[in-house]
Protein backbone atom coordinates (compact mmCIF):
# COMPACT_ATOMS: atom_id res chain seq x y z
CA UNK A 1 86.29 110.74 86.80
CA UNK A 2 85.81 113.76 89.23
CA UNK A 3 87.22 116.18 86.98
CA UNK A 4 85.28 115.07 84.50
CA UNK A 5 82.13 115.03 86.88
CA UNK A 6 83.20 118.72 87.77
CA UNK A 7 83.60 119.86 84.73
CA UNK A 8 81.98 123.82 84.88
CA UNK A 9 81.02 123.58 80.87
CA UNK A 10 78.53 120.56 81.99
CA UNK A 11 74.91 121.83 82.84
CA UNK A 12 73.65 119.83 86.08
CA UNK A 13 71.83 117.11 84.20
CA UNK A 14 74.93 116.35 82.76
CA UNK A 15 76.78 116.19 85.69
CA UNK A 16 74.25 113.63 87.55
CA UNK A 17 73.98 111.92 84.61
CA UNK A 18 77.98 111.30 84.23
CA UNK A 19 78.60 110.83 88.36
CA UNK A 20 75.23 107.71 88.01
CA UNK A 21 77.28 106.26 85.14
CA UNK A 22 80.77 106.69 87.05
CA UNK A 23 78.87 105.04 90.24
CA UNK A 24 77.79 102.25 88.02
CA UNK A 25 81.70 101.85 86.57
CA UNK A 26 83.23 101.76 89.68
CA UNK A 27 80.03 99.26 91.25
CA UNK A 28 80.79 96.94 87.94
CA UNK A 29 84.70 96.89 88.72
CA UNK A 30 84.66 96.53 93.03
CA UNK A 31 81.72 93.23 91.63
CA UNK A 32 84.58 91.55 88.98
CA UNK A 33 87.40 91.91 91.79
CA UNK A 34 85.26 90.88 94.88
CA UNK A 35 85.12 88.08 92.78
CA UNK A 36 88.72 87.01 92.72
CA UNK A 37 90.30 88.91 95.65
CA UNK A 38 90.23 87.56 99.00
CA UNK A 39 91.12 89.73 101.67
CA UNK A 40 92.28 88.95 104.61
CA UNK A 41 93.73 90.29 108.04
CA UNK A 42 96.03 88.61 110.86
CA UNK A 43 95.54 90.25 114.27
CA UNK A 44 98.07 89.40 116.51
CA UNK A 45 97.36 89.71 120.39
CA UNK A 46 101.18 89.66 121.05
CA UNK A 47 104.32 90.89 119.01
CA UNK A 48 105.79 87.93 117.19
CA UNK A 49 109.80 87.36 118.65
């Protein structure tokens, strides 16, 4: 996606255009897997023995 987005051929219309649709991608995909992935941390206040 950022080479794409970089590309030097790409006038700078282009380039906002195709880094908003990019955002939008990556938006759509973090939405479907915040949907099934739970995330989780353990803090531990002392080393387990």
């Amino acid at each position: 996606m950022l080479e794409a987005e970089g590309d030097p051929r790409l006038d700078p219309e282009a380039r906002a255009e195709r880094a908003a649709d990019h955002t939008r991608l990556l938006y759509m995909a973090a939405t479907r897997v915040g949907r099934r992935l739970v995330i989780f941390s353990e803090h531990w206040d002392k080393p387990r023995s």
